[in-house]
C-alpha atoms as a PDB file:
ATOM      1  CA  UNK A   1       0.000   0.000   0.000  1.00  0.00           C
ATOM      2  CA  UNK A   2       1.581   3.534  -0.598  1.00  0.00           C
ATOM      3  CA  UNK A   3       2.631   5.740   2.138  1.00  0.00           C
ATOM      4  CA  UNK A   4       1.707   9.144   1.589  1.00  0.00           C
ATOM      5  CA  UNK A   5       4.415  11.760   3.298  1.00  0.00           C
ATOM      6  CA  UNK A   6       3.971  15.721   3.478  1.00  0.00           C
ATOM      7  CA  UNK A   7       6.497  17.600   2.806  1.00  0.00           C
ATOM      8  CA  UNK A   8       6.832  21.066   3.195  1.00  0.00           C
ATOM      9  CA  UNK A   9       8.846  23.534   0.781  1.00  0.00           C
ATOM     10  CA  UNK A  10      11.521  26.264   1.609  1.00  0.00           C
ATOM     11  CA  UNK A  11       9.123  28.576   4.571  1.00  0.00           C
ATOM     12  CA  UNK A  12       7.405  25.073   5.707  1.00  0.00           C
ATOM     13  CA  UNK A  13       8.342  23.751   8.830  1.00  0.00           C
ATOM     14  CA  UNK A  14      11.085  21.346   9.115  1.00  0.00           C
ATOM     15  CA  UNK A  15      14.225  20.574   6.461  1.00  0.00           C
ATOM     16  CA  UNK A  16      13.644  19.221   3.958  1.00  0.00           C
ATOM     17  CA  UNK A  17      16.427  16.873   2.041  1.00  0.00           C
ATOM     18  CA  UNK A  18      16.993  19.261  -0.914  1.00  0.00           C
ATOM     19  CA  UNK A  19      18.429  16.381  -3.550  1.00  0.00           C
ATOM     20  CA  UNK A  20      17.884  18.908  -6.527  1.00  0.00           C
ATOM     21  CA  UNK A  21      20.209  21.307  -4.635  1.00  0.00           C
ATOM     22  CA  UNK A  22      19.711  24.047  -2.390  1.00  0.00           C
ATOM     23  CA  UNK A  23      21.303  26.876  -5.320  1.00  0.00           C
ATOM     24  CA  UNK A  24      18.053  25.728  -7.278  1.00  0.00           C
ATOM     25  CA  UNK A  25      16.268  27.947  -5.132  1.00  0.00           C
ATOM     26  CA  UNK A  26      18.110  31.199  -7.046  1.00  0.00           C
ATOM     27  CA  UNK A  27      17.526  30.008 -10.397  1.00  0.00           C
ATOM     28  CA  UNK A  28      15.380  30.240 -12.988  1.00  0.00           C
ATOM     29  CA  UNK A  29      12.659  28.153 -13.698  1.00  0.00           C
ATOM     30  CA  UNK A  30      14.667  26.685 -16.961  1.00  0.00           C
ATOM     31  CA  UNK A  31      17.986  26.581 -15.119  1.00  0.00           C
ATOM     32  CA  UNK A  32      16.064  24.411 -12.343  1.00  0.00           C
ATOM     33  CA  UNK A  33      14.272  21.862 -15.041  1.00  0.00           C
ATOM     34  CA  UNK A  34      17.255  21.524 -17.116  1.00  0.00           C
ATOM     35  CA  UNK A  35      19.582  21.209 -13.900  1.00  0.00           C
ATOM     36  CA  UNK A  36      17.068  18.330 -12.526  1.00  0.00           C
ATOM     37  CA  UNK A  37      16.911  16.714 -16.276  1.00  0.00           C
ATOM     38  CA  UNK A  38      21.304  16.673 -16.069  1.00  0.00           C
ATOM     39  CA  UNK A  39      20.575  15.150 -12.150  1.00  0.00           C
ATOM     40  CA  UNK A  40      18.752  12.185 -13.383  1.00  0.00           C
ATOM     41  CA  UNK A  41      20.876   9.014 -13.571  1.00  0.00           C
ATOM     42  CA  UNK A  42      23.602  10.394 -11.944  1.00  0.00           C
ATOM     43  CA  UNK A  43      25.362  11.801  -8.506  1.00  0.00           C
ATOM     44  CA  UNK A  44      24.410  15.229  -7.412  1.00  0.00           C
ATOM     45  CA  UNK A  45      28.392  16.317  -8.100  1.00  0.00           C
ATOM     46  CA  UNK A  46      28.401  14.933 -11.581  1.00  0.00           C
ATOM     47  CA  UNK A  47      25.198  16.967 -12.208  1.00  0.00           C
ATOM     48  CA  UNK A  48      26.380  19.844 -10.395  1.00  0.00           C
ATOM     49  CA  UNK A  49      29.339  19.518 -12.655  1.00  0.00           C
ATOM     50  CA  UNK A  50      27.823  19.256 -15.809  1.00  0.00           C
ATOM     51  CA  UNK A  51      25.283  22.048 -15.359  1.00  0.00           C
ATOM     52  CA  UNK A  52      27.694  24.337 -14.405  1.00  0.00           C
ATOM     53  CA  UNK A  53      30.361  22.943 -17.704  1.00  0.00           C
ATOM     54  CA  UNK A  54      27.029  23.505 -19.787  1.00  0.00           C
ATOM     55  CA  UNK A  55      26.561  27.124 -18.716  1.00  0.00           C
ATOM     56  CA  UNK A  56      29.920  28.375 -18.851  1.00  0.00           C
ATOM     57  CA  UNK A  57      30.262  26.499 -22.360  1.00  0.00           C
ATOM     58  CA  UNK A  58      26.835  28.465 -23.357  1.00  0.00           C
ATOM     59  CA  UNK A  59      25.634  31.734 -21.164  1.00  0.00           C
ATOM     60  CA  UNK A  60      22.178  31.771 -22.783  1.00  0.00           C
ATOM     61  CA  UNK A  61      19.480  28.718 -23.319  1.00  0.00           C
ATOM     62  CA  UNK A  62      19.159  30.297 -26.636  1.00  0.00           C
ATOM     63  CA  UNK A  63      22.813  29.591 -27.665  1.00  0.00           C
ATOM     64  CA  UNK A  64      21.669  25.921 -26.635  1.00  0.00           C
ATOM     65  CA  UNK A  65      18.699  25.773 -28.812  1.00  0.00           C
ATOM     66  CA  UNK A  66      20.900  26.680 -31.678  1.00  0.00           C
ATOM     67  CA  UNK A  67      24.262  24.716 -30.886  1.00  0.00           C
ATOM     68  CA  UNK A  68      24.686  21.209 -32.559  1.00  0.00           C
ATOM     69  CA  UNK A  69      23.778  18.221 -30.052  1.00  0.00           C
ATOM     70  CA  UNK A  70      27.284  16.867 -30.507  1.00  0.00           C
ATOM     71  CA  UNK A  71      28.935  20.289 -29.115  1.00  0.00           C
ATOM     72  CA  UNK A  72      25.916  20.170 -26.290  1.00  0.00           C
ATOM     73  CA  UNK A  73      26.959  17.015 -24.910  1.00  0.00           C
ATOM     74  CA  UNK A  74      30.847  17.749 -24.317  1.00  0.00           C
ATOM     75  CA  UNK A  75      30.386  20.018 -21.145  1.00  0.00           C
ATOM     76  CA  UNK A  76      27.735  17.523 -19.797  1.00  0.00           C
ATOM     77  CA  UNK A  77      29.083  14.565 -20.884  1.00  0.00           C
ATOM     78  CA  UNK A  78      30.182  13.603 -16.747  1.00  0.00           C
ATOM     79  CA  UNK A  79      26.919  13.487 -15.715  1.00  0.00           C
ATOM     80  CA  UNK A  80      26.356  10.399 -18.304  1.00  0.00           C
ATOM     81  CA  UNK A  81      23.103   9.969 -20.689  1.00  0.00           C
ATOM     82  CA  UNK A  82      24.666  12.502 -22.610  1.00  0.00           C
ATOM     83  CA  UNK A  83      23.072  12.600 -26.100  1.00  0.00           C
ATOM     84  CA  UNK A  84      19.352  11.751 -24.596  1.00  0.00           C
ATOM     85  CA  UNK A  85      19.677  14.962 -22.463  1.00  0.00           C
ATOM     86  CA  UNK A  86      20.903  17.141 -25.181  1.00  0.00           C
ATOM     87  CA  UNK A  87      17.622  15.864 -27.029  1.00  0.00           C
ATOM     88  CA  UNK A  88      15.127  16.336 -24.822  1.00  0.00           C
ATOM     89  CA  UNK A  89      16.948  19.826 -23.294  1.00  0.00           C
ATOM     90  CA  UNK A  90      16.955  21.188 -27.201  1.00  0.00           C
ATOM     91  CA  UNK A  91      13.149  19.527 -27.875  1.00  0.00           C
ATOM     92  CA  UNK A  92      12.330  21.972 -24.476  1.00  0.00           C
ATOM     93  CA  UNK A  93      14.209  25.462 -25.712  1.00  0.00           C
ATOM     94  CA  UNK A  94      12.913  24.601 -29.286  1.00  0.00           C
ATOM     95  CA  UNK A  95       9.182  24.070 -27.684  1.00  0.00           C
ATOM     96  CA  UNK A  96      10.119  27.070 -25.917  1.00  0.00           C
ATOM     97  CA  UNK A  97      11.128  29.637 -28.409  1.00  0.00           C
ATOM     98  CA  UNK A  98       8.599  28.248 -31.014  1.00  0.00           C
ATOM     99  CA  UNK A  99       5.293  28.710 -28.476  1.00  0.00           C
ATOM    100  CA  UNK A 100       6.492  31.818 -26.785  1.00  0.00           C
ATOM    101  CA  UNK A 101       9.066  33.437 -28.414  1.00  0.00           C
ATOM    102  CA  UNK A 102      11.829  32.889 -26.029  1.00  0.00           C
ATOM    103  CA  UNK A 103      13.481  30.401 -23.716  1.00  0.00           C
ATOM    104  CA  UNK A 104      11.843  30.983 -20.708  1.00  0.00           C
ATOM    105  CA  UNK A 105       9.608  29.174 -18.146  1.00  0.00           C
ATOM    106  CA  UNK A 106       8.961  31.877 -16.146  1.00  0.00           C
ATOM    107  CA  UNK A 107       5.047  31.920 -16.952  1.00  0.00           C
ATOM    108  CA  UNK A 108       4.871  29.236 -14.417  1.00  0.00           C
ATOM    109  CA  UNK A 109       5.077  30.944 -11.610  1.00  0.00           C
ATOM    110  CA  UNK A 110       1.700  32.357 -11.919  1.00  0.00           C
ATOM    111  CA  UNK A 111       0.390  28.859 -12.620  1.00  0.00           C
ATOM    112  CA  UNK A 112      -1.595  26.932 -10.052  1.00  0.00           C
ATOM    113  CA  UNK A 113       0.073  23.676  -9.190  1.00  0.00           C
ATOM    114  CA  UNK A 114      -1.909  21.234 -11.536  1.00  0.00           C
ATOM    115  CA  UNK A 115      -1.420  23.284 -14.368  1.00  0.00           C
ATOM    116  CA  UNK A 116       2.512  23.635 -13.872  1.00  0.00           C
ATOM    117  CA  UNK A 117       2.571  19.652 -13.675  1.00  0.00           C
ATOM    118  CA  UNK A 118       0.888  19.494 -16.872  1.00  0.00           C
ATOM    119  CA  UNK A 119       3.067  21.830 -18.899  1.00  0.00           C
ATOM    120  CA  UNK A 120       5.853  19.669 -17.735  1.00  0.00           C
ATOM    121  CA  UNK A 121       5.169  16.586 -18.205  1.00  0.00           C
ATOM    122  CA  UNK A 122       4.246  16.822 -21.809  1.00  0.00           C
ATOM    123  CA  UNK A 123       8.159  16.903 -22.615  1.00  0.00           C
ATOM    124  CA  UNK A 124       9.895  13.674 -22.840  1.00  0.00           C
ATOM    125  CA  UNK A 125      11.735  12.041 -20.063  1.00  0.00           C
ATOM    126  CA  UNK A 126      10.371  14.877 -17.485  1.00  0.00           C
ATOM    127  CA  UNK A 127       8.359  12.847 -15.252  1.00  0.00           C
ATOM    128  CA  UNK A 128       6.936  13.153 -11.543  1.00  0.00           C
ATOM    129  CA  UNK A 129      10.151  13.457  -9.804  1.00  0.00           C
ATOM    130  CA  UNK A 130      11.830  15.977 -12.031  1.00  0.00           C
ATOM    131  CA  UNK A 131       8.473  18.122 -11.639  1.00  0.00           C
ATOM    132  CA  UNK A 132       8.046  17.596  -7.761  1.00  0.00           C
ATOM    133  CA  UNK A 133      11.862  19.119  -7.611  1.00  0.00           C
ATOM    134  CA  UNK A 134      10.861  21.980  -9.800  1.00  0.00           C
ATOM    135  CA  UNK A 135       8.289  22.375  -8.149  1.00  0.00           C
ATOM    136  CA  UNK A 136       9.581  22.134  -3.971  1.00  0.00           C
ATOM    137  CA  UNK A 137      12.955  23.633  -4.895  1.00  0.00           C
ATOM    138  CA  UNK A 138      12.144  26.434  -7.611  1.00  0.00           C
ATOM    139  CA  UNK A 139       8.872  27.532  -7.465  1.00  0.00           C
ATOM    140  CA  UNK A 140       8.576  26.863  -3.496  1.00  0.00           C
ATOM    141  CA  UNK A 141       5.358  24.612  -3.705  1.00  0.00           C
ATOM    142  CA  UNK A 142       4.254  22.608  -0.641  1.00  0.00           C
ATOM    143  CA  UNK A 143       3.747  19.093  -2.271  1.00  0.00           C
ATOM    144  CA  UNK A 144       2.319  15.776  -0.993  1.00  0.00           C
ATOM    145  CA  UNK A 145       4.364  12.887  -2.524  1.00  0.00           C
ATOM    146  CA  UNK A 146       3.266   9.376  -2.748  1.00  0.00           C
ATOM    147  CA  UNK A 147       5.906   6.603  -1.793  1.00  0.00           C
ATOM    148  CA  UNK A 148       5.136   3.284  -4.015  1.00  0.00           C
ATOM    149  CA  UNK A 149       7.247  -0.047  -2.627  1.00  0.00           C
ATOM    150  CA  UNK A 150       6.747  -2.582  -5.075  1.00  0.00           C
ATOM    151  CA  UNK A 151       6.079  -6.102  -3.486  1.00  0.00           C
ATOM    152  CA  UNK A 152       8.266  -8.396  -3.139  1.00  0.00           C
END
């Protein structure tokens, strides 16, 4: 049966174990999504390490969008998974710029809750724990998560 556990954001009582990392709490929405997309699959230092390779390689999410994959995945190449991130991170910007003009995710922090979980999940490989990080460690969201053991 699943355990259902509370857990409170940044203001909430309590610490909570910040696995996405506690500098997501000064970034952007973008630089938190595409930070938790390099965390998957890997240790928090390789991710840590790749995100920050990936920005000083490209300043802008724009020079992303436009870079070829192959010269995306060299700075994040330590965090592993290299060429599936690039994909999905470039299908993102390129959703981005295409529906709004610009890579930015900023219009979800006017969202409610449900609606921010939808707009995220419709991009590849960005699933209920990537969102639930966004969404506790960026965009300071009080969240109930649901803990599923599977049998043995």
């Amino acid at each position: 049966m699943p355990q259902q556990l509370s857990i409170e954001g940044p203001g909430g009582q309590g610490k909570v174990d910040d696995s996405c990392g506690a500098e997501e709490r000064q970034k952007s929405v973008l630089d938190s999504l595409i930070g938790t997309i390099l965390s998957q699959n890997t240790t928090d230092s390789n991710s840590h390490r790749a995100f920050q390779a990936l920005k000083a390689k490209y300043p802008t999410w724009e020079e992303v969008r436009v870079a070829a994959p192959e010269d995306v995945e060299e700075p994040i190449k330590m965090g592993g998974l290299a060429a599936i991130k690039t994909g999905r991170i470039q299908v993102i910007l390129n959703t981005l710029k295409q529906e709004r003009g610009e890579c930015s995710m900023e219009y979800l922090r006017d969202l409610e809750t449900e609606q921010i979980k939808k707009e995220l999940t419709r991009f590849k490989g960005v699933g209920a724990k990537t969102v639930s990080c966004v969404l506790m460690f960026c965009l300071n969201r009080s969240l109930i998560v649901t803990l599923v053991n599977p049998s043995p």
